[in-house]
C-alpha atoms as a PDB file:
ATOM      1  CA  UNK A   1      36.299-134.732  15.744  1.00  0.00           C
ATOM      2  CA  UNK A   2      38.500-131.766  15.377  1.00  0.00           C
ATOM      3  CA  UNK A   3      41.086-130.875  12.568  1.00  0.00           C
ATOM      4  CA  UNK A   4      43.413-131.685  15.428  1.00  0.00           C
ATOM      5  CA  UNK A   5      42.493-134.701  16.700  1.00  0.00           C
ATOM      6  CA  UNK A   6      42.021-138.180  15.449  1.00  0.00           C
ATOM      7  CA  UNK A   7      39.193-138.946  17.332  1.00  0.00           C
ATOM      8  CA  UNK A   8      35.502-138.449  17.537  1.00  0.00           C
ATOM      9  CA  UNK A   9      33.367-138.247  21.111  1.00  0.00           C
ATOM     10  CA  UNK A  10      29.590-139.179  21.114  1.00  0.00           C
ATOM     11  CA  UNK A  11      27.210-139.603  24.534  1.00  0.00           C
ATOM     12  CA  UNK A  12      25.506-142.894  24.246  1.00  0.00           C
ATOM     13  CA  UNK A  13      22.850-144.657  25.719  1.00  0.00           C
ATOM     14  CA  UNK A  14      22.395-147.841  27.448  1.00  0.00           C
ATOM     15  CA  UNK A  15      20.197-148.643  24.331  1.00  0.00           C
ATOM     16  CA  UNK A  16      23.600-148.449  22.165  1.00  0.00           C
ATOM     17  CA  UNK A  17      24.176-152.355  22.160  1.00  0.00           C
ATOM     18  CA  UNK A  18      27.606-152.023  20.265  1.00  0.00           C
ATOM     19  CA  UNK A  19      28.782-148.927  22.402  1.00  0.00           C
ATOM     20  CA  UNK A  20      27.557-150.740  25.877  1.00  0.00           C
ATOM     21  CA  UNK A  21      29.536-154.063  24.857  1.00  0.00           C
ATOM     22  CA  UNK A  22      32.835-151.760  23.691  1.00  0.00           C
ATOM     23  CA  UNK A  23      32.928-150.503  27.276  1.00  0.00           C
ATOM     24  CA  UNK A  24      32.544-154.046  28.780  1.00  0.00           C
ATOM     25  CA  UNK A  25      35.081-155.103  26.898  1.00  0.00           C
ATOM     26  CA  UNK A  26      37.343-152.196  27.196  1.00  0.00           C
ATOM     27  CA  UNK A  27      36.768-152.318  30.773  1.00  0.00           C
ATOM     28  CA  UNK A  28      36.918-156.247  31.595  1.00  0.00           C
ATOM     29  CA  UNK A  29      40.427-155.671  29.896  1.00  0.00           C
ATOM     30  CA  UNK A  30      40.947-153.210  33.230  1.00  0.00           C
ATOM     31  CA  UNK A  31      40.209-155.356  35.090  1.00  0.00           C
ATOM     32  CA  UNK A  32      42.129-158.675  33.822  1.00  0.00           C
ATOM     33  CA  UNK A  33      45.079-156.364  33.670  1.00  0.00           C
ATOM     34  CA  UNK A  34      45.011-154.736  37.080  1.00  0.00           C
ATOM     35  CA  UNK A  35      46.512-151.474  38.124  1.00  0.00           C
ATOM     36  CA  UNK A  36      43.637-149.479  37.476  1.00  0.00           C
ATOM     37  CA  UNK A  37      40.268-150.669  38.554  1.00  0.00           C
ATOM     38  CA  UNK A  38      38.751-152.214  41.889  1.00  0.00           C
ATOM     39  CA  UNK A  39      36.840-154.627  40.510  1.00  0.00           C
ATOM     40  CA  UNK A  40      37.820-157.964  41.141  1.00  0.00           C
ATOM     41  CA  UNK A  41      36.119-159.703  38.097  1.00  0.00           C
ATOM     42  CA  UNK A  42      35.234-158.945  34.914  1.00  0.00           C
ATOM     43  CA  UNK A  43      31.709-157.326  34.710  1.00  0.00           C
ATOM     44  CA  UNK A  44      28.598-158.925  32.678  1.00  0.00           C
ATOM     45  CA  UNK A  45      27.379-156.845  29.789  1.00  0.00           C
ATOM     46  CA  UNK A  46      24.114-156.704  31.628  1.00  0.00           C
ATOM     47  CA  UNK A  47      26.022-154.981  34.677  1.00  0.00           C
ATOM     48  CA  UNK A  48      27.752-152.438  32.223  1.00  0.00           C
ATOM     49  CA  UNK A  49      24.397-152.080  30.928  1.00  0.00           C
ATOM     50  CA  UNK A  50      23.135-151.220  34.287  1.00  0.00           C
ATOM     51  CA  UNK A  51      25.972-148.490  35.165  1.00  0.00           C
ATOM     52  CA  UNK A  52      25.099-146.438  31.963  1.00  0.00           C
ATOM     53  CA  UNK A  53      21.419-146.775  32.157  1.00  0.00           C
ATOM     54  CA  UNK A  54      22.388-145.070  35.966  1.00  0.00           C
ATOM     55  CA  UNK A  55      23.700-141.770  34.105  1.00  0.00           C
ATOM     56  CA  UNK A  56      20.771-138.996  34.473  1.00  0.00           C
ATOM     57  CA  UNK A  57      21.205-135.236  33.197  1.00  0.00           C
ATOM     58  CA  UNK A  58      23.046-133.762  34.545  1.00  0.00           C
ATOM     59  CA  UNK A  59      25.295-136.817  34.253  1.00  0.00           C
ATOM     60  CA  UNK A  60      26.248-138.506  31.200  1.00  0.00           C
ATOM     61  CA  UNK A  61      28.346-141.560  29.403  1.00  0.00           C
ATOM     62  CA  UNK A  62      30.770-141.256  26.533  1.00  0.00           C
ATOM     63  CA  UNK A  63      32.846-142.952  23.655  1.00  0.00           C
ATOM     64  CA  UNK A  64      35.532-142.192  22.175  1.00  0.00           C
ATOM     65  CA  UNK A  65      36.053-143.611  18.795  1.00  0.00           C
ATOM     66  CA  UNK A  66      39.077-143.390  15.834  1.00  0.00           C
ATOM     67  CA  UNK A  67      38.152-140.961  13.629  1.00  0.00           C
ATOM     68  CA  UNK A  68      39.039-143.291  11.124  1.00  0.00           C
ATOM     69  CA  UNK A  69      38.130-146.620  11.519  1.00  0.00           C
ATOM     70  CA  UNK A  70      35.308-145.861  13.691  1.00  0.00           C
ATOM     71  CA  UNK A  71      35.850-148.209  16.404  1.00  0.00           C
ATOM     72  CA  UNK A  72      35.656-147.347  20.028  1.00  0.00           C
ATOM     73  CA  UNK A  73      39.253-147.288  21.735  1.00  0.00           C
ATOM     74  CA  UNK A  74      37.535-145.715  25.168  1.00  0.00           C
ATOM     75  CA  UNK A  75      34.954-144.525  27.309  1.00  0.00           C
ATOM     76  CA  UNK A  76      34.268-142.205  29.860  1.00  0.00           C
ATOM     77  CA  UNK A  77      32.003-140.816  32.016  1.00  0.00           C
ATOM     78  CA  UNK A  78      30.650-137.399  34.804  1.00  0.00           C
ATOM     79  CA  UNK A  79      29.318-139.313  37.259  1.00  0.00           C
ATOM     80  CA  UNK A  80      27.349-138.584  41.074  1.00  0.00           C
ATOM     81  CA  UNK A  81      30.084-137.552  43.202  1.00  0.00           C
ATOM     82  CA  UNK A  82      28.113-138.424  46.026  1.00  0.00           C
ATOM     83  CA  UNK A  83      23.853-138.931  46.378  1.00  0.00           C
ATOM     84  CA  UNK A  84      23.203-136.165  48.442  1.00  0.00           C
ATOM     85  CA  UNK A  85      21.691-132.753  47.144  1.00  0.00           C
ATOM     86  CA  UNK A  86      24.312-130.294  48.784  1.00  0.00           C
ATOM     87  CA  UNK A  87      27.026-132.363  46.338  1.00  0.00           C
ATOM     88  CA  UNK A  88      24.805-131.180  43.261  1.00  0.00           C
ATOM     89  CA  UNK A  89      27.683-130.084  40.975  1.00  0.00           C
ATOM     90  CA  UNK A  90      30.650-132.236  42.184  1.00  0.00           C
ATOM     91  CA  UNK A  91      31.049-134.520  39.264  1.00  0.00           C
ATOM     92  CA  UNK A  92      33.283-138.186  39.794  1.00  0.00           C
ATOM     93  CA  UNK A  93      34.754-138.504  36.541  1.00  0.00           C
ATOM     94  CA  UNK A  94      36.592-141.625  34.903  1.00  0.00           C
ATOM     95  CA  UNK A  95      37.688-142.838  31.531  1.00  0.00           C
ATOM     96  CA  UNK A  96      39.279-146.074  30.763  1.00  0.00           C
ATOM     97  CA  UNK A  97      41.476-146.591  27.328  1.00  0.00           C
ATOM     98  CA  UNK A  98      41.571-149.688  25.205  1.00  0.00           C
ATOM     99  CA  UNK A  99      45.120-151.059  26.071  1.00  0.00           C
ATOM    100  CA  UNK A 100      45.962-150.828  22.624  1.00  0.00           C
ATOM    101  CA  UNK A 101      45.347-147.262  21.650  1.00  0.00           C
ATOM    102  CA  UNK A 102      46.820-146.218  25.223  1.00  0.00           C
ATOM    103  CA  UNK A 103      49.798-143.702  24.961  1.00  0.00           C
ATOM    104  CA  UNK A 104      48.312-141.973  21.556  1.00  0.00           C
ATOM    105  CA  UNK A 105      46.630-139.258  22.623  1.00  0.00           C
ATOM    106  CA  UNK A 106      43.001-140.753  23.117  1.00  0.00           C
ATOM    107  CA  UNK A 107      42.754-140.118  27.315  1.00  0.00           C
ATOM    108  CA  UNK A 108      44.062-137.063  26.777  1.00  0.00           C
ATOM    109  CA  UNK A 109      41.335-135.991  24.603  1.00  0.00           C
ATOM    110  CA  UNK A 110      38.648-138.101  26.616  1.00  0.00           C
ATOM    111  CA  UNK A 111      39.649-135.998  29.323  1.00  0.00           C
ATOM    112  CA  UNK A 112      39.654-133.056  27.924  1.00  0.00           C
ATOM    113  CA  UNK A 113      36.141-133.657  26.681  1.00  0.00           C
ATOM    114  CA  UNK A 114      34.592-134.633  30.196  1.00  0.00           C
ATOM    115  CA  UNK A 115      36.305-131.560  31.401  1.00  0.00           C
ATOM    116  CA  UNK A 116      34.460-129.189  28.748  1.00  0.00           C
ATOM    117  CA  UNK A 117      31.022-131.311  29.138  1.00  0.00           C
ATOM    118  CA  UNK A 118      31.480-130.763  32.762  1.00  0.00           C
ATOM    119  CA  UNK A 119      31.621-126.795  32.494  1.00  0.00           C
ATOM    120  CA  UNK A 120      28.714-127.039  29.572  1.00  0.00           C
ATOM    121  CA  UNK A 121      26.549-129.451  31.942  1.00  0.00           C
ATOM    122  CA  UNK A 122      27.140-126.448  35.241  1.00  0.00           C
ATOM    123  CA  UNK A 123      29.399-128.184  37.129  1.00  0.00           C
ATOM    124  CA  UNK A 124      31.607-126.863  39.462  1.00  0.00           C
ATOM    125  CA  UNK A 125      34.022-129.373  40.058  1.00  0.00           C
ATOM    126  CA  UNK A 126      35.227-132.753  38.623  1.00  0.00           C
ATOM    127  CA  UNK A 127      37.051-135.408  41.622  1.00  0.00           C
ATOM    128  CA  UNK A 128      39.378-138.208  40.339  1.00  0.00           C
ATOM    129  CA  UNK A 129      39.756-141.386  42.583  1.00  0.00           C
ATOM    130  CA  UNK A 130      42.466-143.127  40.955  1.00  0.00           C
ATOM    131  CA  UNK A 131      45.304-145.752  41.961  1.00  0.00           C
ATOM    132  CA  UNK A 132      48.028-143.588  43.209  1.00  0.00           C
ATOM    133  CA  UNK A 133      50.737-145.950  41.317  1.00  0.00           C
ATOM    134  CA  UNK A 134      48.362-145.350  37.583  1.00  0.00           C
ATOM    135  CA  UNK A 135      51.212-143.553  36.679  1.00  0.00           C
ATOM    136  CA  UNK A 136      49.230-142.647  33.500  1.00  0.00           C
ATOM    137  CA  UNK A 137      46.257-141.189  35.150  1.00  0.00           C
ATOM    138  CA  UNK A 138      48.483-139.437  37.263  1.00  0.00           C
ATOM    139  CA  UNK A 139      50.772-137.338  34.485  1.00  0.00           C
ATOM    140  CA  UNK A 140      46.863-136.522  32.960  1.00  0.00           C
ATOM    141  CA  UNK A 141      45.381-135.263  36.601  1.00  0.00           C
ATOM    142  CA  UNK A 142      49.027-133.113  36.541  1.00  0.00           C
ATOM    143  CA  UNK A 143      48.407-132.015  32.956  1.00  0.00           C
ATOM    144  CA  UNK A 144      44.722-130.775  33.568  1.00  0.00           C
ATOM    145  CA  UNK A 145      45.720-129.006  37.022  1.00  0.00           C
ATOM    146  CA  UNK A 146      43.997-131.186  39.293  1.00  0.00           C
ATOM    147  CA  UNK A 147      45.372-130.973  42.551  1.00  0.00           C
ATOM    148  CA  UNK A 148      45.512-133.959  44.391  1.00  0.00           C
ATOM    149  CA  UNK A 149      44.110-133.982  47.684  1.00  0.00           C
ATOM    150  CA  UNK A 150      43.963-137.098  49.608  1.00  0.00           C
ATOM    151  CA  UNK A 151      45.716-140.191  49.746  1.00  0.00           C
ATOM    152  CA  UNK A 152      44.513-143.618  51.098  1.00  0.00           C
ATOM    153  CA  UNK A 153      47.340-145.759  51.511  1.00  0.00           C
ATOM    154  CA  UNK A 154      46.556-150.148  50.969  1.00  0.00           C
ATOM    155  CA  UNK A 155      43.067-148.848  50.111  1.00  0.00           C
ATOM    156  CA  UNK A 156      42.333-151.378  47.113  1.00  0.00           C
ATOM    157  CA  UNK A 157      42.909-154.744  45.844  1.00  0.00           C
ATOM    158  CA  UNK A 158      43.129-154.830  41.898  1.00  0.00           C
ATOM    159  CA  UNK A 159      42.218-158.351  40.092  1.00  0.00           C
ATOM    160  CA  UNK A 160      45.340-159.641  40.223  1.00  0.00           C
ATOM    161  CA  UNK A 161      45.558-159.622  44.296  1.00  0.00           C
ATOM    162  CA  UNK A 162      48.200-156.178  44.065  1.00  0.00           C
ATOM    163  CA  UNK A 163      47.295-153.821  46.727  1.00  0.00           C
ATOM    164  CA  UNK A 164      47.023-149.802  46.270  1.00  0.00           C
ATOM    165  CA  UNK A 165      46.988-146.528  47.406  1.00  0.00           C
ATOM    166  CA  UNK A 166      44.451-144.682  46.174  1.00  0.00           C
ATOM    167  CA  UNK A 167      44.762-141.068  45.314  1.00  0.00           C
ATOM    168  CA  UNK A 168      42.219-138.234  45.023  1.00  0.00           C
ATOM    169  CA  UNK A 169      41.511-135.366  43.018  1.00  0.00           C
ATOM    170  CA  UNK A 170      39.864-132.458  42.110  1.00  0.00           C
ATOM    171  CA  UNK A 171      39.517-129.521  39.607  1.00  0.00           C
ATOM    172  CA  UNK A 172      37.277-126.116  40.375  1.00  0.00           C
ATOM    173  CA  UNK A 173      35.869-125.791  36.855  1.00  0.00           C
END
């Protein structure tokens, strides 16, 4: 945590029972709320489990906790871009916000983090895939420079049945 920010980010493992269950549960909330994920039911710990477990160096899983209370409010994550060697260095990044610490600051920083762990971890750039109407996820692509390059119109179904475009994005770090 910084002097200018109320939050603290730490890499975890799949071994880091209370972290992997915050992101299941900050993530089955994405999902039971729509707009923002393509799953169409909430995941099983064991599954969430799974997807961190899946993060190799160069790639890596974070939290984001309050830097007073301690509790997680998000997660993200520099993902494969795509599993062949010739994308070695494209990163897929994604971060998902508890819905009540949303709009204070904490995506901002998550993002901001991934970004700098990107650049630390040789990357060269970080791709966004998000709904095109996330209209959150959006203002933060604008706000890091990302310049979106793709759109997919009626590409996804969210949990509630809504249909979306989805958008796509990239940074050169």
């Amino acid at each position: 945590m910084t002097s200018s920010s109320p939050y603290r980010i730490r890499i975890v493992s799949a071994a880091d029972e209370s972290a992997v269950q915050a992101i299941a549960d900050i993530y089955n909330a994405a999902v039971v709320a729509g707009g923002s994920t393509a799953d169409l039911e909430p995941q099983m710990l064991d599954q969430r489990r799974a997807w961190v477990a899946s993060h190799h160096d160069p790639y890596v899983v974070a939290v984001i906790e309050d830097g007073e209370s301690g509790r997680i409010v998000g997660f993200g994550a520099l993902s494969v871009y795509y599993d062949r060697p010739g994308y070695d260095g494209v990163t897929d990044l994604a971060y998902y916000i508890a819905p009540e610490a949303q709009g204070r600051g904490a995506g901002t920083a998550m993002l901001e983090w991934l970004l700098a762990e990107a650049r630390r971890r040789g990357m060269r750039k970080a791709i966004g895939v998000i709904f095109a109407d996330n209209a959150g996820s959006v203002a933060l692509m604008h706000r890091f420079g990302f310049a979106r390059f793709g759109l997919l119109p009626s590409a996804a179904t969210d949990a509630t049945g809504m249909m979306h475009d989805m958008s796509y994005w990239y940074l050169d770090l």
